[in-house]
N, C-alpha and C. Protein backbone atom coordinates (compact mmCIF):
# COMPACT_ATOMS: atom_id res chain seq x y z
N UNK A 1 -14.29 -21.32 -15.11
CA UNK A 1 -14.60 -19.92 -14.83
C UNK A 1 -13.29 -19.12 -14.95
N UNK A 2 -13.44 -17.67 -15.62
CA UNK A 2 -12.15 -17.03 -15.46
C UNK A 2 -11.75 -16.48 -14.51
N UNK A 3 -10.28 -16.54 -14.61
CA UNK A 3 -9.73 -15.76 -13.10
C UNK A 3 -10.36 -14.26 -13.08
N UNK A 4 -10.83 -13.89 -13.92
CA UNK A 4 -11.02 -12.28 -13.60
C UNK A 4 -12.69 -12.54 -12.99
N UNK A 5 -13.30 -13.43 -13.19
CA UNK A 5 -14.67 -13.43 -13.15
C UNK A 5 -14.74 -13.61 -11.67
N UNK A 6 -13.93 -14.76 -11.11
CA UNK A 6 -13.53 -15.41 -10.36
C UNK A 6 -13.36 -14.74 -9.02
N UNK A 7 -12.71 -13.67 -9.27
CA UNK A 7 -12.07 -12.73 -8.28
C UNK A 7 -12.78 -11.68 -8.35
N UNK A 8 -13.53 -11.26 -9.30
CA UNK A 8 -14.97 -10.14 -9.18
C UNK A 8 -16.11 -10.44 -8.70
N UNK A 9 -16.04 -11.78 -8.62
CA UNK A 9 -17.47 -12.69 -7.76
C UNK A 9 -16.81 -12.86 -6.49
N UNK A 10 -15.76 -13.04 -6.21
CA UNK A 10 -15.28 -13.18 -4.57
C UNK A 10 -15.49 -11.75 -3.82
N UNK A 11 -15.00 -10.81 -4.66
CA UNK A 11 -14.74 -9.58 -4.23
C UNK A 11 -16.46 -9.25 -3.80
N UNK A 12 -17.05 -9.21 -4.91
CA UNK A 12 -18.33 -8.82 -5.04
C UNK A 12 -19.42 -9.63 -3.38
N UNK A 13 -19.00 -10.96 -3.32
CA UNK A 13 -19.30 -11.87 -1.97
C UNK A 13 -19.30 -11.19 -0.89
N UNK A 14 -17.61 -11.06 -1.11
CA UNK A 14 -16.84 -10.04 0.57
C UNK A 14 -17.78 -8.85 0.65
N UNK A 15 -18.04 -7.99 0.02
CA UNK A 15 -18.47 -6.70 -0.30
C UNK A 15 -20.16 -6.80 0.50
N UNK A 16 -21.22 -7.60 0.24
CA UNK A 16 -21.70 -8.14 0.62
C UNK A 16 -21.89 -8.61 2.40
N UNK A 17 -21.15 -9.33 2.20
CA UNK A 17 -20.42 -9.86 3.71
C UNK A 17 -20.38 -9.11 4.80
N UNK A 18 -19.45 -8.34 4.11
CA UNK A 18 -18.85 -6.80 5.48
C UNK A 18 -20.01 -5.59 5.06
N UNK A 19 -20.57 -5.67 4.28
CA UNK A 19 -21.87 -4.48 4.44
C UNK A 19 -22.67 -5.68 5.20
N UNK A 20 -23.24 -6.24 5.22
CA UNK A 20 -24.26 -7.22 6.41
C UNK A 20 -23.61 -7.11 7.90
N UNK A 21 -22.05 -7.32 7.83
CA UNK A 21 -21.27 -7.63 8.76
C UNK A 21 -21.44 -6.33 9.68
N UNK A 22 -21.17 -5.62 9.03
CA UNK A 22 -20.63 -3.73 9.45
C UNK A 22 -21.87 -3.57 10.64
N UNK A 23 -22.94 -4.12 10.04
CA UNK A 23 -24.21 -3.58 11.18
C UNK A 23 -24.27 -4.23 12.49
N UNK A 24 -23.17 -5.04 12.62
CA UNK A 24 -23.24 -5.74 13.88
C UNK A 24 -22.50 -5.22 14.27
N UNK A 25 -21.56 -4.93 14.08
CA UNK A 25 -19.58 -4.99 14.06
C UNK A 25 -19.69 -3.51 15.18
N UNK A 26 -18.76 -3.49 16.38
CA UNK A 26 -18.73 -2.27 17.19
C UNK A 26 -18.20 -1.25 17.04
N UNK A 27 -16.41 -1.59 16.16
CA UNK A 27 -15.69 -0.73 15.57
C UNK A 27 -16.28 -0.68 14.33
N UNK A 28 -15.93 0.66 13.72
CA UNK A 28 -16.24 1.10 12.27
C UNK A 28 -15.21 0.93 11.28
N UNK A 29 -15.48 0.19 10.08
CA UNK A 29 -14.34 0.06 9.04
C UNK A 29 -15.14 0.28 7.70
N UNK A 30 -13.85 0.23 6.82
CA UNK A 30 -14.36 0.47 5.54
C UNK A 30 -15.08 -1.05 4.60
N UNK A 31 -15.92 -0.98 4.39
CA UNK A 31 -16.82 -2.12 3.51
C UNK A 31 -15.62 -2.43 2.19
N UNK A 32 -15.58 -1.32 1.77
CA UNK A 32 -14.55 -1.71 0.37
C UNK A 32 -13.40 -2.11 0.69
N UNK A 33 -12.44 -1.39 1.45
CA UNK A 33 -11.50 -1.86 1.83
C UNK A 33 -11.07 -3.40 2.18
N UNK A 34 -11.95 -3.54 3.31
CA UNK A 34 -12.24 -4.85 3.59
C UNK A 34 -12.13 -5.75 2.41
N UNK A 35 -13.35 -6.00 1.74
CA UNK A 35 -13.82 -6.24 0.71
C UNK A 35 -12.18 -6.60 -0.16
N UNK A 36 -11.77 -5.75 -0.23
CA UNK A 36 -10.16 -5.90 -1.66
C UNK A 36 -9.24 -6.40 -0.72
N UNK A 37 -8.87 -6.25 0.50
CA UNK A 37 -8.02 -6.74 1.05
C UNK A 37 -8.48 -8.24 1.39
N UNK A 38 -9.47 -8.63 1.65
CA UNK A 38 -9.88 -10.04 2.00
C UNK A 38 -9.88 -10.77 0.75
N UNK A 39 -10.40 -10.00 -1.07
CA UNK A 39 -10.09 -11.10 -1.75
C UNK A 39 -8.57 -11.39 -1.99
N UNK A 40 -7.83 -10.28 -2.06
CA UNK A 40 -6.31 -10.62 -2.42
C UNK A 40 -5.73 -11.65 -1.74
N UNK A 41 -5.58 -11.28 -0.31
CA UNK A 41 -5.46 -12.08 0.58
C UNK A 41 -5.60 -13.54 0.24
N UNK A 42 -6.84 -13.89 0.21
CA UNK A 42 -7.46 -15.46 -0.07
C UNK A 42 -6.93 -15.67 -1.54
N UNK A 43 -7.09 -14.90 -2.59
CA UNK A 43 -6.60 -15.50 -3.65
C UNK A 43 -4.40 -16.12 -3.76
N UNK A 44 -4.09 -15.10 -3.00
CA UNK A 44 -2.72 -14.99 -2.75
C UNK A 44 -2.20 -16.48 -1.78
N UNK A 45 -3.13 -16.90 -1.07
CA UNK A 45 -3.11 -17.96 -0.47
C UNK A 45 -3.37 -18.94 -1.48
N UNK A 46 -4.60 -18.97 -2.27
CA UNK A 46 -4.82 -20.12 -2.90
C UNK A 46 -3.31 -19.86 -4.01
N UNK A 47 -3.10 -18.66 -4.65
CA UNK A 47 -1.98 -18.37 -5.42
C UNK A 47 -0.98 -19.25 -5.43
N UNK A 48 -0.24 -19.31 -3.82
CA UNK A 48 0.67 -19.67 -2.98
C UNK A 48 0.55 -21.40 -2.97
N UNK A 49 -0.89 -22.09 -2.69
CA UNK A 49 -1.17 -23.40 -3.06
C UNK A 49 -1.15 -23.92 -4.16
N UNK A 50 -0.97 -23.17 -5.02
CA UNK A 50 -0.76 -23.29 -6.40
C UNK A 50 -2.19 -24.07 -7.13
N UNK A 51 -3.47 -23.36 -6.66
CA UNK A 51 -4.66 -23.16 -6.72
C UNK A 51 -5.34 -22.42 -7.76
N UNK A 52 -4.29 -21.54 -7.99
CA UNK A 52 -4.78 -19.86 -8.65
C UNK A 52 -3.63 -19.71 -9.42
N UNK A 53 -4.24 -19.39 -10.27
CA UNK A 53 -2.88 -18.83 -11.42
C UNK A 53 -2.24 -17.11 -12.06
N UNK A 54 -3.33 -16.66 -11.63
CA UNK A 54 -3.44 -15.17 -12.02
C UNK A 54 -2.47 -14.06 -11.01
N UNK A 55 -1.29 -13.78 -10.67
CA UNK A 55 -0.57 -13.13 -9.68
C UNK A 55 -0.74 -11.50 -10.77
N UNK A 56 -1.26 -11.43 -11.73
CA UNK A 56 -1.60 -10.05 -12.10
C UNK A 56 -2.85 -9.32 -11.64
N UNK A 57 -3.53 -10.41 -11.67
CA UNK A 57 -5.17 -10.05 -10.52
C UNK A 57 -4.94 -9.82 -9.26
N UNK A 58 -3.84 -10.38 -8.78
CA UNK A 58 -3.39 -10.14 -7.06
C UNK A 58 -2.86 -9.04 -7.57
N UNK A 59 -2.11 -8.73 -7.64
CA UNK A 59 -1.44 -7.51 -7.72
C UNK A 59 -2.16 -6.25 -7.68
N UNK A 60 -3.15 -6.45 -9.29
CA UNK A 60 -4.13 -5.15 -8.91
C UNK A 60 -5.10 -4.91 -7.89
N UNK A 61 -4.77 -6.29 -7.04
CA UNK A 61 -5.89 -5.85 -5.96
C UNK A 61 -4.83 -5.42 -4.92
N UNK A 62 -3.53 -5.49 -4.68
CA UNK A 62 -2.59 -5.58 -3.52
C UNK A 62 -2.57 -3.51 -4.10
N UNK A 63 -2.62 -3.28 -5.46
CA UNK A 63 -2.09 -2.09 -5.58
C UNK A 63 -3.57 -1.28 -5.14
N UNK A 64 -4.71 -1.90 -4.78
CA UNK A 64 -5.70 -1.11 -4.55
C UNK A 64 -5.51 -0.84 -3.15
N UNK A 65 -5.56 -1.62 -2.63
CA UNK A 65 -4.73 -1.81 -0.61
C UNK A 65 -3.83 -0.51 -0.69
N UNK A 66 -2.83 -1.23 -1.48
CA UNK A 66 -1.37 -0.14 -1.36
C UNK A 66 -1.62 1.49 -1.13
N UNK A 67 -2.47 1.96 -2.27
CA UNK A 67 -3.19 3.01 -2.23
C UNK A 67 -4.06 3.28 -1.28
N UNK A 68 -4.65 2.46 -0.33
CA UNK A 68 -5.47 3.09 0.31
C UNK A 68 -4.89 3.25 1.54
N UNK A 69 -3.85 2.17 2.02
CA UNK A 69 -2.73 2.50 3.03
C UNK A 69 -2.13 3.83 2.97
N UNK A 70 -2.02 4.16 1.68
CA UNK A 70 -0.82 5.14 1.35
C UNK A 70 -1.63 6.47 1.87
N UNK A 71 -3.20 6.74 1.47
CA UNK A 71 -3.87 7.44 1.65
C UNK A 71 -4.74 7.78 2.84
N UNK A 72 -5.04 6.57 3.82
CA UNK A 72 -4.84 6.80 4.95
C UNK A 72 -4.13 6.99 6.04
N UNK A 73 -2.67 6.92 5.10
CA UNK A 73 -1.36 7.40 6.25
C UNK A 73 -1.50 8.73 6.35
N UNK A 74 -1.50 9.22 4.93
CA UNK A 74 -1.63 10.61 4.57
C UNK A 74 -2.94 11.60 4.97
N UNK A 75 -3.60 10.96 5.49
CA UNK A 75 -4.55 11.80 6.30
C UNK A 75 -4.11 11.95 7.78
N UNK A 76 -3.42 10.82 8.39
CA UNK A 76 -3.55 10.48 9.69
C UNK A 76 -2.64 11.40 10.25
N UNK A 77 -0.91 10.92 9.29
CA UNK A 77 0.40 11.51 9.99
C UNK A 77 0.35 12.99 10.31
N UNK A 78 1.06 13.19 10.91
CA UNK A 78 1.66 14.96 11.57
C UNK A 78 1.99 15.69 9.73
N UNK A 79 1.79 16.33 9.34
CA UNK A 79 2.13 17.18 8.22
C UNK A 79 3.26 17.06 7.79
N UNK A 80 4.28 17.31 8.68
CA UNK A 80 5.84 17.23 8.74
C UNK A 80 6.43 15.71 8.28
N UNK A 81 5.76 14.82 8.40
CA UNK A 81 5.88 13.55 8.09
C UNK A 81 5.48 13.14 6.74
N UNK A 82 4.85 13.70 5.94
CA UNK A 82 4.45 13.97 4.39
C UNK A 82 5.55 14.13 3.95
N UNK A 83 6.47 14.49 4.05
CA UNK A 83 8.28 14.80 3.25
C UNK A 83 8.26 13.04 2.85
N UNK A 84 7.97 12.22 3.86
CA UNK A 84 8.29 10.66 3.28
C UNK A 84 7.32 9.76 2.38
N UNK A 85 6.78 10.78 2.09
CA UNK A 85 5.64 9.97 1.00
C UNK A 85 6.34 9.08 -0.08
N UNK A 86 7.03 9.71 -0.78
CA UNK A 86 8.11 8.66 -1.73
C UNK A 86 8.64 7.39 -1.16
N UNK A 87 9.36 7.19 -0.59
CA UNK A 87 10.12 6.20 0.56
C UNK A 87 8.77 5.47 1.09
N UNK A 88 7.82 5.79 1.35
CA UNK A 88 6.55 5.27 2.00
C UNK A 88 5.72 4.40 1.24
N UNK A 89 5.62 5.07 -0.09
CA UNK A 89 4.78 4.19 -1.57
C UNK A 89 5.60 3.22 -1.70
N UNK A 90 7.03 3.76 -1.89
CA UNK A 90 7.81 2.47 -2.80
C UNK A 90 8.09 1.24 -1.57
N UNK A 91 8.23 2.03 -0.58
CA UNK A 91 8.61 0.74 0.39
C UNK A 91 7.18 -0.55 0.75
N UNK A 92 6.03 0.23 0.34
CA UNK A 92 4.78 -0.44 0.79
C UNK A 92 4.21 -1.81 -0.59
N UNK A 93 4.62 -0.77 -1.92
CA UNK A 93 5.16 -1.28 -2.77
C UNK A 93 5.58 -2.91 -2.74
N UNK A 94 7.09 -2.40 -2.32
CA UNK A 94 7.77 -3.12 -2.45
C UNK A 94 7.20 -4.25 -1.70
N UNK A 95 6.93 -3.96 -0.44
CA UNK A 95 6.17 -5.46 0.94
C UNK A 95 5.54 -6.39 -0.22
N UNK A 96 4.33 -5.35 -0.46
CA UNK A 96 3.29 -6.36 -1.56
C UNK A 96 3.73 -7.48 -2.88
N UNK A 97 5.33 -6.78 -3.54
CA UNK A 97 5.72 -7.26 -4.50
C UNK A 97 6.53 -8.75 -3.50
N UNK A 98 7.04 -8.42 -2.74
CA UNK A 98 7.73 -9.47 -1.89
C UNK A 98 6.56 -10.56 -1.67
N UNK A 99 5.14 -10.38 -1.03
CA UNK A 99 4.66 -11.11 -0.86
C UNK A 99 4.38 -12.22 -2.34
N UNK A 100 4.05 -11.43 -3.36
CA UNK A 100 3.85 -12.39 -4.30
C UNK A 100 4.78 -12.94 -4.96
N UNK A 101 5.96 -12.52 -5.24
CA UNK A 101 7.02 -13.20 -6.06
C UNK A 101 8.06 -13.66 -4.85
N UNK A 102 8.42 -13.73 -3.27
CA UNK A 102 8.69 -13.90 -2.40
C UNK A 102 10.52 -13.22 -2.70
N UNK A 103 11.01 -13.58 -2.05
CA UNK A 103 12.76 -12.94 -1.46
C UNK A 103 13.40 -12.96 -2.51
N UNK A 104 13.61 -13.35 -3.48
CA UNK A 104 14.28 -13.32 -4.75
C UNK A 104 14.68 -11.80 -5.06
N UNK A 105 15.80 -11.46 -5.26
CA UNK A 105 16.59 -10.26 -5.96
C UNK A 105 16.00 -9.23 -4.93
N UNK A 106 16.20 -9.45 -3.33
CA UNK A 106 15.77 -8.27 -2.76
C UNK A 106 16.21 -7.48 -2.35
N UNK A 107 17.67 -8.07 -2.26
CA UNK A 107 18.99 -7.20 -1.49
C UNK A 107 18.78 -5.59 -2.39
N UNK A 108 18.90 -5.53 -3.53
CA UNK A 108 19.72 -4.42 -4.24
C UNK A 108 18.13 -3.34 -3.93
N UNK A 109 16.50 -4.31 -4.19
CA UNK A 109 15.83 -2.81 -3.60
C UNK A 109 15.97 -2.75 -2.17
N UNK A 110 16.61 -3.48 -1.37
CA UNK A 110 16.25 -3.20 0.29
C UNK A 110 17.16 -2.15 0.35
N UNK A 111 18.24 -2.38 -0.20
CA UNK A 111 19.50 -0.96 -0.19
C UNK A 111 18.67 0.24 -0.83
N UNK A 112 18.38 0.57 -2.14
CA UNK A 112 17.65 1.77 -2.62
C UNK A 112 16.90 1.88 -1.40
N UNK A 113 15.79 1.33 -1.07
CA UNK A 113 15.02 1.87 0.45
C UNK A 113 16.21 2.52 1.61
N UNK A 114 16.75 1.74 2.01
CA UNK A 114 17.59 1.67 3.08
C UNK A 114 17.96 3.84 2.55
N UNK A 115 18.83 3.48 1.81
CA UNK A 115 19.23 5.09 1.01
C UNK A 115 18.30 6.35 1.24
N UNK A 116 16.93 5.83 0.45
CA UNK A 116 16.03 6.56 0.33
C UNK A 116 15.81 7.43 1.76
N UNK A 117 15.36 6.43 2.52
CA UNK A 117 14.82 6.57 3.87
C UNK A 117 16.01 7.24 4.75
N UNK A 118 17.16 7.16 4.58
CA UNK A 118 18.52 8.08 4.72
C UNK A 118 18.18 9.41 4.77
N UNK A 119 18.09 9.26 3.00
CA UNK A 119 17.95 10.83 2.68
C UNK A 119 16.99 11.45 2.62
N UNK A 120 15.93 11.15 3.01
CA UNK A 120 14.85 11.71 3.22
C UNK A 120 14.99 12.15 5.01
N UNK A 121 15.39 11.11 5.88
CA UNK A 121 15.76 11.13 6.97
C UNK A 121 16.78 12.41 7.40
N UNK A 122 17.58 12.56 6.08
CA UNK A 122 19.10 13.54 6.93
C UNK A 122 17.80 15.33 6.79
N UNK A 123 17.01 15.38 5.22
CA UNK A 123 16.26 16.05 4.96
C UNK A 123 15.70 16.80 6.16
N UNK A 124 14.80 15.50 6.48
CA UNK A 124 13.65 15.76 8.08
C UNK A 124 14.89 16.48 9.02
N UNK A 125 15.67 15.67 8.98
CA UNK A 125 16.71 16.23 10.28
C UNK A 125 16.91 18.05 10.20
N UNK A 126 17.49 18.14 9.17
CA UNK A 126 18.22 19.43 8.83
C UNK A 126 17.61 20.47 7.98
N UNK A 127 16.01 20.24 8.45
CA UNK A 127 15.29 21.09 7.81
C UNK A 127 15.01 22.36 8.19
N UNK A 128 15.69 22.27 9.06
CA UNK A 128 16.19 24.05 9.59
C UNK A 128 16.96 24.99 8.74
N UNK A 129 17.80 24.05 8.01
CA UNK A 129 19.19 24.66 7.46
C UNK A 129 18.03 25.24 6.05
N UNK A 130 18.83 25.79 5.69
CA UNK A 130 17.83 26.69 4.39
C UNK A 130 17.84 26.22 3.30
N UNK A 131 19.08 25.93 2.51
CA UNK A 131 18.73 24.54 1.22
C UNK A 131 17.89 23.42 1.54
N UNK A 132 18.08 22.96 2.83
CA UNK A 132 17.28 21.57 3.13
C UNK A 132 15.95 21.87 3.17
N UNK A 133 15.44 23.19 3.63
CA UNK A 133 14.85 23.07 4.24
C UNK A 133 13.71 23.74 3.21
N UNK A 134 14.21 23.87 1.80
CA UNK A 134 13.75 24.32 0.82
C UNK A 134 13.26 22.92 0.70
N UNK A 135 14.30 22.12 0.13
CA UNK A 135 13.48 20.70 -0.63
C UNK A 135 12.79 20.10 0.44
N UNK A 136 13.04 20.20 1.82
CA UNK A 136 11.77 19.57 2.59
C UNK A 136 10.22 19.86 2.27
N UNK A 137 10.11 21.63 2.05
CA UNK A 137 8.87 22.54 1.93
C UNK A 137 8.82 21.55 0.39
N UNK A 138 9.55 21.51 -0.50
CA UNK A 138 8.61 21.19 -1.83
C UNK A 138 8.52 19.62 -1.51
N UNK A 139 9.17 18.96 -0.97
CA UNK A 139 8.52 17.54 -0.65
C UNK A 139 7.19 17.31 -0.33
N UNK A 140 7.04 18.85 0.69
CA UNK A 140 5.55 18.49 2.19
C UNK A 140 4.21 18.81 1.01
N UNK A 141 4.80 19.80 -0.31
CA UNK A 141 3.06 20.11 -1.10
C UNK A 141 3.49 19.77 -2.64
N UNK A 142 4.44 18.49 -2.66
CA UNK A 142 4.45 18.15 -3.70
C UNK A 142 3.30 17.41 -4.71
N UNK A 143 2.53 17.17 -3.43
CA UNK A 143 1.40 16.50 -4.08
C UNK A 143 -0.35 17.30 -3.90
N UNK A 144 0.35 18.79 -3.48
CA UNK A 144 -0.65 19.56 -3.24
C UNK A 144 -0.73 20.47 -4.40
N UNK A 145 -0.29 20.74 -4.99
CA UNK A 145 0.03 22.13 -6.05
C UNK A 145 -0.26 21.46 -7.24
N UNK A 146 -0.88 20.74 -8.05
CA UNK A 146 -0.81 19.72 -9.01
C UNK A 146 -2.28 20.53 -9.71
């Protein structure tokens, strides 16, 4: 069977699963969500057992997660906290890429983060001051004006 088939029939299972599941369940969650995060997960394990061969199928499912993390931060956080959306993708990013290819060559992006999150940080700080406080404002609707 192919890995893509493979992982569209797991997915398709889960999906299944947590819609049956959901009607019992006390807290409320998302069916899909669930659903993509539980196959990655399991495939990433079997991945890891060296079970599974496909780490491009994980991936597009880790980047479906990624996105939906990214997008339920972005509903949740204070407004003012939207300036870190950049620093937030790449760092979430980055977790997921760590999980599948593990610690190898991580120093040089942990520094770019480390930076990022600086300067986005001195930004938040000194967003009073009026240059800063310019690129803070186009940070907060950079992804609104499109």
């Amino acid at each position: 069977m192919s890995s893509m088939l493979l992982m569209f029939a797991a997915l398709t299972g889960l999906f299944a699963l947590f819609l049956a599941l959901k009607s019992f369940a006390k807290k409320d969650f998302c069916v899909l969500c669930a659903s993509v995060v539980g196959t990655w997960v399991c495939f990433l394990v079997l991945y890891r057992l060296g079970l599974f061969s496909d780490p491009v199928l994980i991936a597009l499912f880790m980047g479906q997660s990624i996105l939906g993390v990214y997008f339920m931060a972005e509903k949740t956080v204070p407004r003012r906290l939207l300036a870190f959306r950049f620093p937030f993708l790449l760092s979430i990013t980055f977790v997921a890429y760590l999980l599948i290819a593990g610690m190898r060559e991580s120093l040089y992006p942990l520094l770019l983060f480390g930076g990022l999150w600086l300067a986005f940080g001195a930004l938040f700080a000194f967003r009073a001051n009026k240059k800063a406080g310019e690129v803070f404002r186009r940070l907060l609707v950079c992804c609104k004006n499109w």
